[in-house]
Protein backbone atom coordinates (compact mmCIF):
# COMPACT_ATOMS: atom_id res chain seq x y z
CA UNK A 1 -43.54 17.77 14.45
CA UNK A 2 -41.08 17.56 11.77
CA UNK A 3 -41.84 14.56 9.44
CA UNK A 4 -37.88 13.37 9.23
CA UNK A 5 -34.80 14.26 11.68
CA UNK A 6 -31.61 16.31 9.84
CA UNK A 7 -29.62 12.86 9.87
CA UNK A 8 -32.36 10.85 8.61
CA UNK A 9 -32.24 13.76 5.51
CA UNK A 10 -28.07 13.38 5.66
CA UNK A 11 -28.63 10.19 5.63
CA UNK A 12 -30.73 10.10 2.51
CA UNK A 13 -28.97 12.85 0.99
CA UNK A 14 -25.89 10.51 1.15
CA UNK A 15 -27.01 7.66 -0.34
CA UNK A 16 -28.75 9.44 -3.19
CA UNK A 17 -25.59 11.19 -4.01
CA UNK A 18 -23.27 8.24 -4.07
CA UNK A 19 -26.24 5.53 -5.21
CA UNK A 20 -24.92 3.06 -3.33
CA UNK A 21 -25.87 2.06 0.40
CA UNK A 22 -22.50 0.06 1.11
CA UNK A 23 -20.42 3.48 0.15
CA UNK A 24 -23.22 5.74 2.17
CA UNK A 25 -22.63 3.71 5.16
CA UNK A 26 -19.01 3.98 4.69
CA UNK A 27 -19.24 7.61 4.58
CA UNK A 28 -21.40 7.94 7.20
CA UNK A 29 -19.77 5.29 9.61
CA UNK A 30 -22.76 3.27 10.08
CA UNK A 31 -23.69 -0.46 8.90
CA UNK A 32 -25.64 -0.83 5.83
CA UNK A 33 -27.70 -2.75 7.57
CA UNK A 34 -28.98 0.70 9.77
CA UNK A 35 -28.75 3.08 7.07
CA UNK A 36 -31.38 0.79 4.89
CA UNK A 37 -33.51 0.79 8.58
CA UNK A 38 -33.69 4.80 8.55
CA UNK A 39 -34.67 5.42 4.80
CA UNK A 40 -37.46 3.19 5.24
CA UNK A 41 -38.46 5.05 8.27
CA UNK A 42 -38.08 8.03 6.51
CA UNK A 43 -40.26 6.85 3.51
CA UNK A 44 -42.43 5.77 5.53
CA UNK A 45 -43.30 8.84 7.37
CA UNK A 46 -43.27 10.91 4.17
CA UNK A 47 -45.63 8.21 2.81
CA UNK A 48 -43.63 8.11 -0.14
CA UNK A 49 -40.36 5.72 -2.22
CA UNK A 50 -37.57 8.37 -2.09
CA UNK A 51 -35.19 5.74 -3.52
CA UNK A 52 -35.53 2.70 -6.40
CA UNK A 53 -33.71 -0.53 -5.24
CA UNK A 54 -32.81 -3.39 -6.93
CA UNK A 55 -30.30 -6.08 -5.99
CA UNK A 56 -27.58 -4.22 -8.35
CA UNK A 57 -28.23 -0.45 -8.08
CA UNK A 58 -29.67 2.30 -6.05
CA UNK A 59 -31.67 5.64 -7.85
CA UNK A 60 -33.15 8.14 -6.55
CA UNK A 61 -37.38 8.15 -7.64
CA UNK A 62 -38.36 11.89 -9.05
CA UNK A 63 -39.75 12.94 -5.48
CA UNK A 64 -36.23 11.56 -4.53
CA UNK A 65 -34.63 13.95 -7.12
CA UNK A 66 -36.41 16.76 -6.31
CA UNK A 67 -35.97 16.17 -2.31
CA UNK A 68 -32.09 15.99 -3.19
CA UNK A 69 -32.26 18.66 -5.25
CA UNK A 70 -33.59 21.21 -2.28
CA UNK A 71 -31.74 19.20 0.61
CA UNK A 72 -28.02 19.63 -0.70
CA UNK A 73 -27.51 23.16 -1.11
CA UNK A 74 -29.17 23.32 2.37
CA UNK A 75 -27.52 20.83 3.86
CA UNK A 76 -24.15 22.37 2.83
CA UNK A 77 -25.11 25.65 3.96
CA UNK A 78 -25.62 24.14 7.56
CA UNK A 79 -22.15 22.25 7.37
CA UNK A 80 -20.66 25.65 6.49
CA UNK A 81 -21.91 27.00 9.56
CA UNK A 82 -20.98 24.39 11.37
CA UNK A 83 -17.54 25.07 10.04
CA UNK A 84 -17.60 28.50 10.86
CA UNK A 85 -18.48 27.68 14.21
CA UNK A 86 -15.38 25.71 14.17
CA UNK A 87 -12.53 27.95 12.98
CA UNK A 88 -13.16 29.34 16.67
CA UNK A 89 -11.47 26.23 18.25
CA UNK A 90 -7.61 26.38 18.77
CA UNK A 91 -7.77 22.93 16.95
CA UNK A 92 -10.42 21.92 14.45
CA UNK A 93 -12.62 18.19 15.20
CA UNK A 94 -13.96 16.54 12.46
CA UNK A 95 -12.97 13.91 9.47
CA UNK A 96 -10.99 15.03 6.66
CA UNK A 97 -11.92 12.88 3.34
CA UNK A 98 -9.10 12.56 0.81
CA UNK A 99 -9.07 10.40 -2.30
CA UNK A 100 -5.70 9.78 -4.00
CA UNK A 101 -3.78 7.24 -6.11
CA UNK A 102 -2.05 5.30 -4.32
CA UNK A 103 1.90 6.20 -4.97
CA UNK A 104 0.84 9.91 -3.85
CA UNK A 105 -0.34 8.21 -1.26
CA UNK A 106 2.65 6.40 -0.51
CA UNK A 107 5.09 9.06 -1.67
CA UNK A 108 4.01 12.01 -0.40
CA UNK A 109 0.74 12.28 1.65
CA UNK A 110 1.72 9.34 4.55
CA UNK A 111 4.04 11.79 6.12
CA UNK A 112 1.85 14.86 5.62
CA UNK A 113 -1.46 12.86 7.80
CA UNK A 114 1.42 12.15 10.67
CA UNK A 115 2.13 15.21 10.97
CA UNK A 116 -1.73 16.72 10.32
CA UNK A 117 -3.20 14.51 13.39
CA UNK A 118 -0.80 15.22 15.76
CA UNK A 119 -0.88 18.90 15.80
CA UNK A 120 -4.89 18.10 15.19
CA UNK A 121 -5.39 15.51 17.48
CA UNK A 122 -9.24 16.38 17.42
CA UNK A 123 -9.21 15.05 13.72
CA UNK A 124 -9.76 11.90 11.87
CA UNK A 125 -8.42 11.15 8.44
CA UNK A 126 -10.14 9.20 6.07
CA UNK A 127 -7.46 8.78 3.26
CA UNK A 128 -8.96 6.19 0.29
CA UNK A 129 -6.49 5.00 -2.15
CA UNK A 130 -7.84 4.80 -5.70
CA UNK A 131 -6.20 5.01 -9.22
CA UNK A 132 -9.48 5.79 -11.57
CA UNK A 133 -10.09 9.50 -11.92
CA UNK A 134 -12.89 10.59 -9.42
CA UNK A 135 -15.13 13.21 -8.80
CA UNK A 136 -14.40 14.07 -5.79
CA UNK A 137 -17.52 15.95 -4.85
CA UNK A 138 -20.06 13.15 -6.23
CA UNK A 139 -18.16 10.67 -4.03
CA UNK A 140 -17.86 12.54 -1.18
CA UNK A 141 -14.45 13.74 -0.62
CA UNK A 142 -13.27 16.55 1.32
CA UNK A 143 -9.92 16.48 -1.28
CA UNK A 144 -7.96 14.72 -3.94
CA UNK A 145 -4.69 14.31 -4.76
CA UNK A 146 -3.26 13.56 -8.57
CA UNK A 147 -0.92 15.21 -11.05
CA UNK A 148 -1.78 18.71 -12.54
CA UNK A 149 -2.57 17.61 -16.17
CA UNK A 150 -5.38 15.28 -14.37
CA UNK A 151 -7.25 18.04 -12.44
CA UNK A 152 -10.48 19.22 -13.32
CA UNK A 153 -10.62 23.06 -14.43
CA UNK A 154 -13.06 23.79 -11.87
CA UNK A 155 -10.70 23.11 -8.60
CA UNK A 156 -8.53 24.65 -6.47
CA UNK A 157 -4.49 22.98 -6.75
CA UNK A 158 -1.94 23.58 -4.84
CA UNK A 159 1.69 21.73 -5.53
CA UNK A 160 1.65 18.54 -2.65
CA UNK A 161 5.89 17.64 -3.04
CA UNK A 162 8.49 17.82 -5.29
CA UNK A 163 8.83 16.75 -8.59
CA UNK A 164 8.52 13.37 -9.39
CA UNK A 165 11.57 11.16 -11.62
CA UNK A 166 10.93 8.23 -12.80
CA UNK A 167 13.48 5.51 -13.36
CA UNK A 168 14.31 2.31 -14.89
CA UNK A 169 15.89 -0.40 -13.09
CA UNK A 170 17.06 -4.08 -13.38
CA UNK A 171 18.86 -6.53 -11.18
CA UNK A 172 22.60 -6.77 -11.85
CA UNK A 173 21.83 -10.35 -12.57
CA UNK A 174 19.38 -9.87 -15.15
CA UNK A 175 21.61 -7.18 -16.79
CA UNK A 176 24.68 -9.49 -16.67
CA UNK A 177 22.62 -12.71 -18.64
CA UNK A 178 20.59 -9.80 -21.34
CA UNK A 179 23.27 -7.17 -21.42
CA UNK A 180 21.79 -3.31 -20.69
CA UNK A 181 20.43 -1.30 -23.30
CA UNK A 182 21.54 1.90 -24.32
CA UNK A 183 18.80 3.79 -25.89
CA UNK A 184 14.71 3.42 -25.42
CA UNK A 185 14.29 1.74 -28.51
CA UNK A 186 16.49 -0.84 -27.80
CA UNK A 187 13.97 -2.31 -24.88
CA UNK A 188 12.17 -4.06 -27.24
CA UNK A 189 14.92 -6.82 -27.16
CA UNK A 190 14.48 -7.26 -23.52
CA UNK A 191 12.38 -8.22 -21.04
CA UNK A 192 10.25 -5.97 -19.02
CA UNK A 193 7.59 -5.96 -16.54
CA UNK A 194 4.29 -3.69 -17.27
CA UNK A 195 2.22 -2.14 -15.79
CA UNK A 196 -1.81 -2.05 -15.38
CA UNK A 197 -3.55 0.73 -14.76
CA UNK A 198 -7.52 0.27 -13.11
CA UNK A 199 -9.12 0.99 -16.89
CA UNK A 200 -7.45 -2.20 -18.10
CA UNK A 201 -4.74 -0.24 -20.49
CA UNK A 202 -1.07 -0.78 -20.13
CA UNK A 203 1.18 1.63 -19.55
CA UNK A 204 3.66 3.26 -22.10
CA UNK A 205 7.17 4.06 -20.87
CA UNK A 206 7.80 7.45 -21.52
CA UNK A 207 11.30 9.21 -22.45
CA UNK A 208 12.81 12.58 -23.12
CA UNK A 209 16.67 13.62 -23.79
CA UNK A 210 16.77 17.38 -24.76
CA UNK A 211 14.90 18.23 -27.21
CA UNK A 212 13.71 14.40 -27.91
CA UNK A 213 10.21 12.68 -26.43
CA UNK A 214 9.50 9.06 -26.58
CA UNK A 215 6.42 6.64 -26.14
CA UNK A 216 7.28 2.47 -26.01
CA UNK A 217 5.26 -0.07 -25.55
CA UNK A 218 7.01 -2.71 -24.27
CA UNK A 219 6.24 -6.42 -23.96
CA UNK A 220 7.38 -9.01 -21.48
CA UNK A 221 6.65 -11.68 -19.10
CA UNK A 222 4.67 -10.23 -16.24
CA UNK A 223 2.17 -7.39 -15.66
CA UNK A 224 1.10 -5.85 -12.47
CA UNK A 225 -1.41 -3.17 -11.06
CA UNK A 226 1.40 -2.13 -8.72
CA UNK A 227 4.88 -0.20 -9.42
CA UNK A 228 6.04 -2.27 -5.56
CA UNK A 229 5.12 -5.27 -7.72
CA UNK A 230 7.27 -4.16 -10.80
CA UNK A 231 10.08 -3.28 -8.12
CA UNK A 232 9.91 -6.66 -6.29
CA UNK A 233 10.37 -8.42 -9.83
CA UNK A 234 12.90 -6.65 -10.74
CA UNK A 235 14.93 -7.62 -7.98
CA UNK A 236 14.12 -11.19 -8.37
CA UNK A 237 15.57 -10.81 -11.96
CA UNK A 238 12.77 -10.96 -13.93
CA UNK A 239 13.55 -7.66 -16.00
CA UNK A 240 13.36 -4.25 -16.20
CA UNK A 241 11.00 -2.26 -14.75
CA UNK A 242 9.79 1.56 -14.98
CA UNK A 243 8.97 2.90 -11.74
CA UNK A 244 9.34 6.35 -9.15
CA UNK A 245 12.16 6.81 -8.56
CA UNK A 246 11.20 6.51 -4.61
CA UNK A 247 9.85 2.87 -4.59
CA UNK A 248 13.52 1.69 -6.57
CA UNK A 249 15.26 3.96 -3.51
CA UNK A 250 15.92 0.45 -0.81
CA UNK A 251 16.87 -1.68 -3.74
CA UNK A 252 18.82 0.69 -5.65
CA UNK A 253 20.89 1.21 -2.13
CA UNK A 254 21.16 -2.44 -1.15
CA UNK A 255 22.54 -2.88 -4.70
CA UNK A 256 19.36 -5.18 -5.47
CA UNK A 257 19.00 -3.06 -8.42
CA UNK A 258 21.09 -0.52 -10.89
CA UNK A 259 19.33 2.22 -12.97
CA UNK A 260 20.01 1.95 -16.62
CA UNK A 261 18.92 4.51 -19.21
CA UNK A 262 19.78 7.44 -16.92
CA UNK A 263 20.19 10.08 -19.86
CA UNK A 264 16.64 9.73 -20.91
CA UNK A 265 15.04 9.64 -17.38
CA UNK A 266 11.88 12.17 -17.34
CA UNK A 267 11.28 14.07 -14.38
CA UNK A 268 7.41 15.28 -14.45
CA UNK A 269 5.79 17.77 -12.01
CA UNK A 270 4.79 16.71 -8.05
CA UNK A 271 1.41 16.19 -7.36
CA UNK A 272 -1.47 18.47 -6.42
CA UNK A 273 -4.11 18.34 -3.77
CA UNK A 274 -7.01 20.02 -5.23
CA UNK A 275 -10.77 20.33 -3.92
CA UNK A 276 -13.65 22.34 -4.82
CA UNK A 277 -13.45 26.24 -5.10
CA UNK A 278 -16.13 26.85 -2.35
CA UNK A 279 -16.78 30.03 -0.36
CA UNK A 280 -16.59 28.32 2.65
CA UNK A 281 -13.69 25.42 3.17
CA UNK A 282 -13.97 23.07 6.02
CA UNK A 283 -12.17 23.85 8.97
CA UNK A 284 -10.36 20.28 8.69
CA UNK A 285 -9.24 21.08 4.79
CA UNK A 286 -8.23 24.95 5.73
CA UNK A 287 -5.91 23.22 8.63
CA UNK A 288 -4.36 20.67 6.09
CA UNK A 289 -4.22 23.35 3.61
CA UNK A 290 -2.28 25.38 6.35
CA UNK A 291 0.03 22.37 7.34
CA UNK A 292 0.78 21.56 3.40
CA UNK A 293 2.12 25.67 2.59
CA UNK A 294 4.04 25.08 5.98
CA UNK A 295 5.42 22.09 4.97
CA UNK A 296 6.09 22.74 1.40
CA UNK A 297 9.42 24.22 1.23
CA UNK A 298 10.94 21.37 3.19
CA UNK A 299 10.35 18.86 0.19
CA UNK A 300 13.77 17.93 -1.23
CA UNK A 301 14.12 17.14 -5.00
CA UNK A 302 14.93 13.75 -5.78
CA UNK A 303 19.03 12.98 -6.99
């Protein structure tokens, strides 16, 4: 009789790989609670620690390493079969995983998913908004989505949307008390609202005009982890802000908010969904892959 079940081994498998129980039982839609149940089961009928716990952390003991280490390339030969068996359906069942930041999120994946799960109704979408780089396949992700120059050399990209402009806008209030500069280097006399990103720097305005590229750290009053944030301030007058173009769109139309500083706006390539060059794609990814070429030619550029 065989000592541990295939989803007790997933379920192992899973938590070694990610090191963490709480994200495991995410992934595998089960409590914590459970999960830490079955790999004590599972040691205990092996009669051996598979994993090193501690209040903070999660490791893998060297039997654990070496069981991963022969359970994951067979483990992913079974869910290629599985996905084989799959591509038969006229509609493919399963989860999709897909990490992105969160304005491609917002942008440009929302209405891709609408569209994905109703012509796949047999799917589920798992669609995790982060804005640290991750490995996708460590973490357990099906895809990613991020801009080109962030990709890893090893994956497969294909253009998700068009091109991306960013902008910088102001309330006509604001502009009317401070007056509206004319050239990038002129923002240091104003006020302007930064931005965060999740690694604790702050981000640099960036500007081109021809043949001419420029970097400015600006200062000001407020800083956010969100360009909605930066737009919502804005509008309440608080200064200028540096955002897509997409998230100014309502307020720019309402008249909320003006764009200054047109002649230097840089537009910067769309983003990419990328994932792992495998032999064998899931028959969830292949569909979205499908849906995305479909799709592409649709995308409007930005005014």
């Amino acid at each position: 009789m065989a000592i541990g079940n295939l989803t007790d081994l997933h379920a192992f498998a899973t938590v070694a790989r990610l090191r963490s129980f709480r994200r495991a039982a995410v992934e595998l839609g089960v409590s914590p609670s459970a999960l830490s149940h079955t790999l004590r089961s599972l040691e205990d009928k092996l009669g051996l620690r598979l994993l090193n716990r501690t209040t903070r952390s999660v490791a893998p003991t060297a039997a654990g390493e070496m069981l991963l280490g022969r359970l994951s390339p067979a483990l992913l030969d079974i869910q290629s079969a599985l996905d084989e068996v799959n591509a038969f359906r006229d509609s493919p069942l399963g989860t999709l995983r897909i990490n992105a930041s969160r304005p491609a999120a917002e942008l440009v994946l929302a209405p891709l998913v609408t569209a994905f799960l109703q012509r796949h109704p047999g799917m589920e979408v798992e669609l995790v908004t982060d804005d640290r780089l991750v490995d996708i396949v460590a973490e357990g992700f099906d895809a990613g989505v991020r801009f080109g120059e962030r990709l890893q050399q090893d994956m497969v990209a294909i253009p998700l949307g068009p091109s991306q402009r960013f902008v910088v806008v102001a309330s006509p209030s604001y502009l009317a008390r401070h007056g509206t500069p004319e050239s990038p280097r002129e923002l240091d006399q104003h006020r302007c609202i930064r931005l965060r990103f999740p690694s604790g720097s702050i981000y640099h305005w960036e500007f081109s005009r021809a043949e001419e590229s420029l970097e400015i750290e600006v200062n000001g009053p407020l800083t956010v982890g969100e360009m909605s944030l930066q737009v919502s301030a804005a509008e309440a007058g608080l200064g200028l802000a540096y955002v897509y173009h997409q998230y100014a769109a309502p307020g720019l139309t309402a008249g909320r908010l003006v764009t200054v500083l047109d002649d230097w706006r840089p537009e910067i390539p769309g983003f990419f969904l990328y994932y792992p060059s495998r032999r064998l794609m899931p028959a969830g990814l292949r569909a979205f892959v499908e849906l995305l070429k479909e799709q592409r030619e649709q995308f409007i550029p930005q005014p």
